[in-house]
N, C-alpha and C. Protein backbone atom coordinates (compact mmCIF):
# COMPACT_ATOMS: atom_id res chain seq x y z
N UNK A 1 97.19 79.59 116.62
CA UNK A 1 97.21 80.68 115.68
C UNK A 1 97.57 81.97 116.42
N UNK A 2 98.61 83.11 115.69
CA UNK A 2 98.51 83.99 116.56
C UNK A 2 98.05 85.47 115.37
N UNK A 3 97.80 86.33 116.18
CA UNK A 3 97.63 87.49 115.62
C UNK A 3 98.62 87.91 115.04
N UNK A 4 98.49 88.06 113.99
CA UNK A 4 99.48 88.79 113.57
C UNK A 4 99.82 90.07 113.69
N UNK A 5 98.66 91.18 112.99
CA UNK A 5 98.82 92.35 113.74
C UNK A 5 99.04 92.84 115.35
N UNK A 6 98.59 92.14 116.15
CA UNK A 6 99.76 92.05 117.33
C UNK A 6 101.64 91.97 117.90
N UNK A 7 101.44 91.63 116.67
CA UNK A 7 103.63 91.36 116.18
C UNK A 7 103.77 92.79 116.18
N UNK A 8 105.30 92.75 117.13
CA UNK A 8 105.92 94.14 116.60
C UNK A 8 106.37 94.39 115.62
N UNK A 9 107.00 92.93 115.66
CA UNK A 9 108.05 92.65 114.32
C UNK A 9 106.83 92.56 113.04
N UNK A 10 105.97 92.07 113.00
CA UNK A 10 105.34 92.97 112.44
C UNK A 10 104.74 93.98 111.33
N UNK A 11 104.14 94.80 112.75
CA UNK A 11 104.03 96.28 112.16
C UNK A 11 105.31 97.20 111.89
N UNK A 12 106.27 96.57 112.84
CA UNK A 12 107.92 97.22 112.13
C UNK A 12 107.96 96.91 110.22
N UNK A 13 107.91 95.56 110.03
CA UNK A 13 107.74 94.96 108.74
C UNK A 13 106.98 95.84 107.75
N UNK A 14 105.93 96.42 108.18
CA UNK A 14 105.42 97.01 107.94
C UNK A 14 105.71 98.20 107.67
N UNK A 15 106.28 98.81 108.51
CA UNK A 15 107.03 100.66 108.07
C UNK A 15 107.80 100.02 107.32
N UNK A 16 108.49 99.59 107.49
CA UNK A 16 109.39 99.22 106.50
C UNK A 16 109.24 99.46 104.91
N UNK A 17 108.45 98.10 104.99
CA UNK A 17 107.91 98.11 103.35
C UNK A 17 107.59 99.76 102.73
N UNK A 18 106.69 100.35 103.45
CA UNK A 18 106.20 101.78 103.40
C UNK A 18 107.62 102.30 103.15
N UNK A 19 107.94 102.74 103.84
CA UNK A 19 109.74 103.22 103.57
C UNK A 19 110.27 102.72 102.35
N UNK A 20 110.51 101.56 102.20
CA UNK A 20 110.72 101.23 100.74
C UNK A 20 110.28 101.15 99.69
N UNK A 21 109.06 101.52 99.74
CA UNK A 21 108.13 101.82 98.41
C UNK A 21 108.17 103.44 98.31
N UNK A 22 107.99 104.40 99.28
CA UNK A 22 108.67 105.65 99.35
C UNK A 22 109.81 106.10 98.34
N UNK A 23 110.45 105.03 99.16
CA UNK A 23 112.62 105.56 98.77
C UNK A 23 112.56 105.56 97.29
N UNK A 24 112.01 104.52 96.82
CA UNK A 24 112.13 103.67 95.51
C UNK A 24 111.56 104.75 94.56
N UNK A 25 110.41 105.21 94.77
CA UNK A 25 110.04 106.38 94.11
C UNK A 25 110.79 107.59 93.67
N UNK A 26 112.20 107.84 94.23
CA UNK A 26 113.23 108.41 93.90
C UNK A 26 114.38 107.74 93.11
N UNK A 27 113.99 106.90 92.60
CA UNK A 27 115.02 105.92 92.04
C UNK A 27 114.80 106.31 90.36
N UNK A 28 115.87 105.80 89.90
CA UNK A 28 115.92 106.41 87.90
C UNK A 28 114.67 105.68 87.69
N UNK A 29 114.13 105.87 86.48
CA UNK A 29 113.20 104.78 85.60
C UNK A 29 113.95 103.63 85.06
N UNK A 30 115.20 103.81 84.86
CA UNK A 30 116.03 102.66 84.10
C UNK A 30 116.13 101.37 85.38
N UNK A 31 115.86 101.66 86.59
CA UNK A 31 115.90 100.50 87.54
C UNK A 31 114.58 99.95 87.49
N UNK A 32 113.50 100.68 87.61
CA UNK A 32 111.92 99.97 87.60
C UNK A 32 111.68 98.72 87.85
N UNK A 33 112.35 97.82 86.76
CA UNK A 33 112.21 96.67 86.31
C UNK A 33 113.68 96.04 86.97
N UNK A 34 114.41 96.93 87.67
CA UNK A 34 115.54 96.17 88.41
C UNK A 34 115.95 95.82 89.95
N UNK A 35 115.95 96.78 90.45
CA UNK A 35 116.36 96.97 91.71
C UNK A 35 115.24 97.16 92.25
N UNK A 36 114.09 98.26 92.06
CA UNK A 36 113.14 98.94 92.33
C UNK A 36 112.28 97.55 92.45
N UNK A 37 112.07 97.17 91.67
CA UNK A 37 111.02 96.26 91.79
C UNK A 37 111.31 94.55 92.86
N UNK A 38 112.69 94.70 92.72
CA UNK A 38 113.16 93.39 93.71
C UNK A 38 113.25 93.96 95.26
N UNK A 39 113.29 94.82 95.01
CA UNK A 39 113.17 95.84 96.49
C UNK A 39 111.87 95.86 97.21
N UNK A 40 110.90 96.43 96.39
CA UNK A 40 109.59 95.91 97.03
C UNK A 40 109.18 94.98 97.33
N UNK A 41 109.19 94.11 95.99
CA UNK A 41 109.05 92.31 96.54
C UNK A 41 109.66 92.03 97.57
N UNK A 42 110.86 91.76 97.74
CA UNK A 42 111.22 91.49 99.17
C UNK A 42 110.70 92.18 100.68
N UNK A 43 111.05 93.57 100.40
CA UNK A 43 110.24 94.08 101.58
C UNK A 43 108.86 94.03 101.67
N UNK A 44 108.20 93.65 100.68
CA UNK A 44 106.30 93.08 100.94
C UNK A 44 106.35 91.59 101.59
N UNK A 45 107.77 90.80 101.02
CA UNK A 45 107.28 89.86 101.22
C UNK A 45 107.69 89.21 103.22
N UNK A 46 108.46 90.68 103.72
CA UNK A 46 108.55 90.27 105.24
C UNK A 46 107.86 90.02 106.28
N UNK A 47 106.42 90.88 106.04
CA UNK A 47 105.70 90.95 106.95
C UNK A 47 104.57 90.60 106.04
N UNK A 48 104.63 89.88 104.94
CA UNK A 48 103.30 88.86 104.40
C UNK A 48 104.03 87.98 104.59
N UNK A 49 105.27 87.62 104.76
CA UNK A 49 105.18 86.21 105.57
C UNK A 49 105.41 85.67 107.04
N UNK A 50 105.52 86.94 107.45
CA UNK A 50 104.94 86.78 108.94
C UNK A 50 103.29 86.45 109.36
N UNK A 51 103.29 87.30 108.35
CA UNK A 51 101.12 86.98 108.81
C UNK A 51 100.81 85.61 108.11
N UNK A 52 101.47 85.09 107.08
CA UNK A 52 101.23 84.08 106.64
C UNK A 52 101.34 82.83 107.42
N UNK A 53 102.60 82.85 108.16
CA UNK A 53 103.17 82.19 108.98
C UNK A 53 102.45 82.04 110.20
N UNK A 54 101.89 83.08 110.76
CA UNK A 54 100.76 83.36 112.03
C UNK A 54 99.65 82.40 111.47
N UNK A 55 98.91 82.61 110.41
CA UNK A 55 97.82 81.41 110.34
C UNK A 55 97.81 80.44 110.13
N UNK A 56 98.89 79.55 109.93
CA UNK A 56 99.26 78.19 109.99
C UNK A 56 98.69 77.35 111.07
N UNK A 57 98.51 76.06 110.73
CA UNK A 57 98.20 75.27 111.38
C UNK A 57 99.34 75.29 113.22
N UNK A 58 100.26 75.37 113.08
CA UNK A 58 101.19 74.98 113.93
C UNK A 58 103.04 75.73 114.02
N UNK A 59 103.10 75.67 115.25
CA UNK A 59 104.32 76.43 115.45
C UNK A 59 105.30 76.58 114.15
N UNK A 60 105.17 74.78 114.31
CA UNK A 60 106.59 74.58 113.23
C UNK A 60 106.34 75.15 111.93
N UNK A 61 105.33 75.08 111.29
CA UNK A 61 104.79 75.70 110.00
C UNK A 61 104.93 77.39 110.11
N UNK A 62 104.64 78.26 111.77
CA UNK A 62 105.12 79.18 111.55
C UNK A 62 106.40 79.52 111.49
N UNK A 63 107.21 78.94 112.17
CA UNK A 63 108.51 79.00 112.15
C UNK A 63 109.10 79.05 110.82
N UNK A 64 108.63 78.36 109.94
CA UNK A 64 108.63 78.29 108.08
C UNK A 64 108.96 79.59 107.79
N UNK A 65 107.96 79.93 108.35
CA UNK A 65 107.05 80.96 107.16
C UNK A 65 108.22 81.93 107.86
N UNK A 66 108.91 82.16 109.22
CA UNK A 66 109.47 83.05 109.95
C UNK A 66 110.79 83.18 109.16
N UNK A 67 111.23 81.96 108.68
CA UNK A 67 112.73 82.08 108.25
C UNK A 67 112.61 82.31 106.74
N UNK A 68 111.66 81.98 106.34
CA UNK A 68 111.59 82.81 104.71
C UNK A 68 111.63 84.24 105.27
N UNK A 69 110.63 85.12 105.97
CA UNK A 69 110.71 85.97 106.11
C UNK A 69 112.22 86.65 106.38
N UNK A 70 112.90 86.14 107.23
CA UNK A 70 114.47 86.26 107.68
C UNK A 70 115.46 86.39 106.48
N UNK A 71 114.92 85.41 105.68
CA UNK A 71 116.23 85.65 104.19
C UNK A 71 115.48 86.50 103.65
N UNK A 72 114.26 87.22 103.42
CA UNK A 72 113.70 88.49 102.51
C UNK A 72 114.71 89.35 103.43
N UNK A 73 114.79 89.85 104.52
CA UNK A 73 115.29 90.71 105.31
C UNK A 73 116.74 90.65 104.47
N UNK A 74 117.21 89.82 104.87
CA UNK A 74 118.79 89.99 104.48
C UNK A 74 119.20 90.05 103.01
N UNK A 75 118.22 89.86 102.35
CA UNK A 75 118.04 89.97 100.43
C UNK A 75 117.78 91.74 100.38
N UNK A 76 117.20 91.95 101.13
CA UNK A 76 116.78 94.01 101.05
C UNK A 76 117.98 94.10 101.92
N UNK A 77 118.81 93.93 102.93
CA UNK A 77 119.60 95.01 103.19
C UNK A 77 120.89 94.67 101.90
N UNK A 78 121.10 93.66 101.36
CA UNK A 78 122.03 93.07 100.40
C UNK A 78 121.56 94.33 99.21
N UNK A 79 120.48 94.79 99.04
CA UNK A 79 119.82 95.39 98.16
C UNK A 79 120.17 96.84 98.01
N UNK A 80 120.03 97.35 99.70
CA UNK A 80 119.93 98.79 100.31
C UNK A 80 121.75 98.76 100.17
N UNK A 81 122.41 97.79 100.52
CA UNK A 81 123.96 98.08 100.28
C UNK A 81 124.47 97.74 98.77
N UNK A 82 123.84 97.28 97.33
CA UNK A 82 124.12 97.58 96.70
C UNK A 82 123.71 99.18 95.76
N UNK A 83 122.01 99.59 96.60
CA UNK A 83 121.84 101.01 95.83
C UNK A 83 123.06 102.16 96.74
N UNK A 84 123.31 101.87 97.34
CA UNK A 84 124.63 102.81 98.45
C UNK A 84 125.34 102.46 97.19
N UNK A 85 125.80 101.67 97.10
CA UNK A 85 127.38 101.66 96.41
C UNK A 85 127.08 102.32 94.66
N UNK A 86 126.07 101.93 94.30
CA UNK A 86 125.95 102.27 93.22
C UNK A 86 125.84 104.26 93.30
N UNK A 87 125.23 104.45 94.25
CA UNK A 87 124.99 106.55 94.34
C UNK A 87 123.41 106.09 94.12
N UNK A 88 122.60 105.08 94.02
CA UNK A 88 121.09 105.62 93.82
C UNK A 88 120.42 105.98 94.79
N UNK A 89 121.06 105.29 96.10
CA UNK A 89 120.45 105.99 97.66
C UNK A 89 121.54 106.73 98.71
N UNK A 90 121.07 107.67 99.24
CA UNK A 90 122.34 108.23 99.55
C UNK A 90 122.69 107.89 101.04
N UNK A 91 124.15 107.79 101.41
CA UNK A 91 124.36 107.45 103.01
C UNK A 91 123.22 107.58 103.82
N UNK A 92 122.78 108.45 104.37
CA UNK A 92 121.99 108.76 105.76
C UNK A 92 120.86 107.66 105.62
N UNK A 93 119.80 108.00 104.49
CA UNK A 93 119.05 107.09 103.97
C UNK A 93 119.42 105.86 103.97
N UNK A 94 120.54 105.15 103.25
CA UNK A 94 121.06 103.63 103.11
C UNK A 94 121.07 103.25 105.40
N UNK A 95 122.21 104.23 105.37
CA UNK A 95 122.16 103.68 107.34
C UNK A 95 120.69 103.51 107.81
N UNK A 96 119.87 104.56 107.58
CA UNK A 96 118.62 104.56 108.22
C UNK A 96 117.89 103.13 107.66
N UNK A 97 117.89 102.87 106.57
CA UNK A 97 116.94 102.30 106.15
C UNK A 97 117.70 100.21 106.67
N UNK A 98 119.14 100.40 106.77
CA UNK A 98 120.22 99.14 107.29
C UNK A 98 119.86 98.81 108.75
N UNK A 99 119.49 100.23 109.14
CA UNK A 99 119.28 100.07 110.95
C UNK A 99 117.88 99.17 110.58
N UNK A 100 117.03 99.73 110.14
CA UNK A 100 115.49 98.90 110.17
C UNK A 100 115.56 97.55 110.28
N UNK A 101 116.53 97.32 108.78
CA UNK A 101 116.30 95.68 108.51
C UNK A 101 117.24 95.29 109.63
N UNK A 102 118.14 95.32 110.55
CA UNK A 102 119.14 94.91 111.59
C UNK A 102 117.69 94.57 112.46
N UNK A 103 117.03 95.54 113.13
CA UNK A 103 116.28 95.25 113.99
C UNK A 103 115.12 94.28 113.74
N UNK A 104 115.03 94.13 112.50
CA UNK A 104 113.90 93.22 112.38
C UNK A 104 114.52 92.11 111.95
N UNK A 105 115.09 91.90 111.78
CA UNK A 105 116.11 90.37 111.58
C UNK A 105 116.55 89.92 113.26
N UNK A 106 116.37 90.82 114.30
CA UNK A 106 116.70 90.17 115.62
C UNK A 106 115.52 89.73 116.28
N UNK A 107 114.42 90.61 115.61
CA UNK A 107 113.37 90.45 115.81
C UNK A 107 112.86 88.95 115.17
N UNK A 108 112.66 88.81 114.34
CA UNK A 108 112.42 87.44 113.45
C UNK A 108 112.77 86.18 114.11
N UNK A 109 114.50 86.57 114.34
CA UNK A 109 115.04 85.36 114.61
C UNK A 109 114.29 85.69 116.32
N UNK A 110 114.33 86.05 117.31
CA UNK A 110 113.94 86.49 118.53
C UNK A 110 112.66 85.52 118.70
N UNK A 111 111.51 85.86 118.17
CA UNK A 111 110.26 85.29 117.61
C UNK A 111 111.32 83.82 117.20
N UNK A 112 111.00 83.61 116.36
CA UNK A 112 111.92 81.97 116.07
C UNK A 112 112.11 80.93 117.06
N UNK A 113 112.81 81.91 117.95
CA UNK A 113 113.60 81.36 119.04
C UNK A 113 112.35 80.82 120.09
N UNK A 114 111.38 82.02 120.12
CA UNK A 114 110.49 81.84 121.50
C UNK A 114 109.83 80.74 120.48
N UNK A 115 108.89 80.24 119.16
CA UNK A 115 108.44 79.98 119.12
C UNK A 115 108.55 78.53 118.92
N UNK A 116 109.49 78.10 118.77
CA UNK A 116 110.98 76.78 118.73
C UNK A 116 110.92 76.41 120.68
N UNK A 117 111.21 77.26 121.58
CA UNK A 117 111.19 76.50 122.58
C UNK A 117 109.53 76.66 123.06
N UNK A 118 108.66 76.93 122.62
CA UNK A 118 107.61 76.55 123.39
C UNK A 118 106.98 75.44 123.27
């Protein structure tokens, strides 16, 4: 079993989500129920399934839980580059918030990797 709150990747997971429940709060009311809300889900669900994945019986079961986490990542930046295109988030914000999920997707897979060869 490992700690989870010990993960960088993580407590990164973590700002994250925060950041995206933030951003979202600037978003129309007509998304609420669209974007806004698939946005959070995914970014809650990166670093709840990292910790999820941490209390598992066994590597391989975390490793599971690691690569669900990995496609939430790449479902929010798919997300963060459709509110860019649409005008609901603006450049600086969309890059800032693209850099996050980049690093925690190397992170994920990184973790993956160590926890696959041990």
């Amino acid at each position: 079993m490992h700690n989870f709150k010990d993960l960088k990747v993580w407590q990164k997971a973590i700002d994250l989500a925060v950041d995206i429940c933030e951003t979202m709060s600037s978003y129309p009311n007509e998304e609420k129920y669209g974007l806004v809300s698939q946005m959070k889900r995914c970014s809650v669900s990166i670093p709840s399934n990292i910790a999820e994945g941490s209390g598992r019986g066994s590597d391989k079961e975390f490793n599971h839980f690691l690569n669900i986490s990995q496609g939430s990542v790449f479902e929010l930046e798919t997300q963060l580059i459709i509110s860019n295109r649409l005008a609901l988030l603006d450049d600086n914000s969309a890059s800032d918030l693209i850099a996050k999920t980049s690093e925690i997707q190397k992170m994920v897979f990184s973790l993956g990797n160590k926890i696959r060869k041990a």
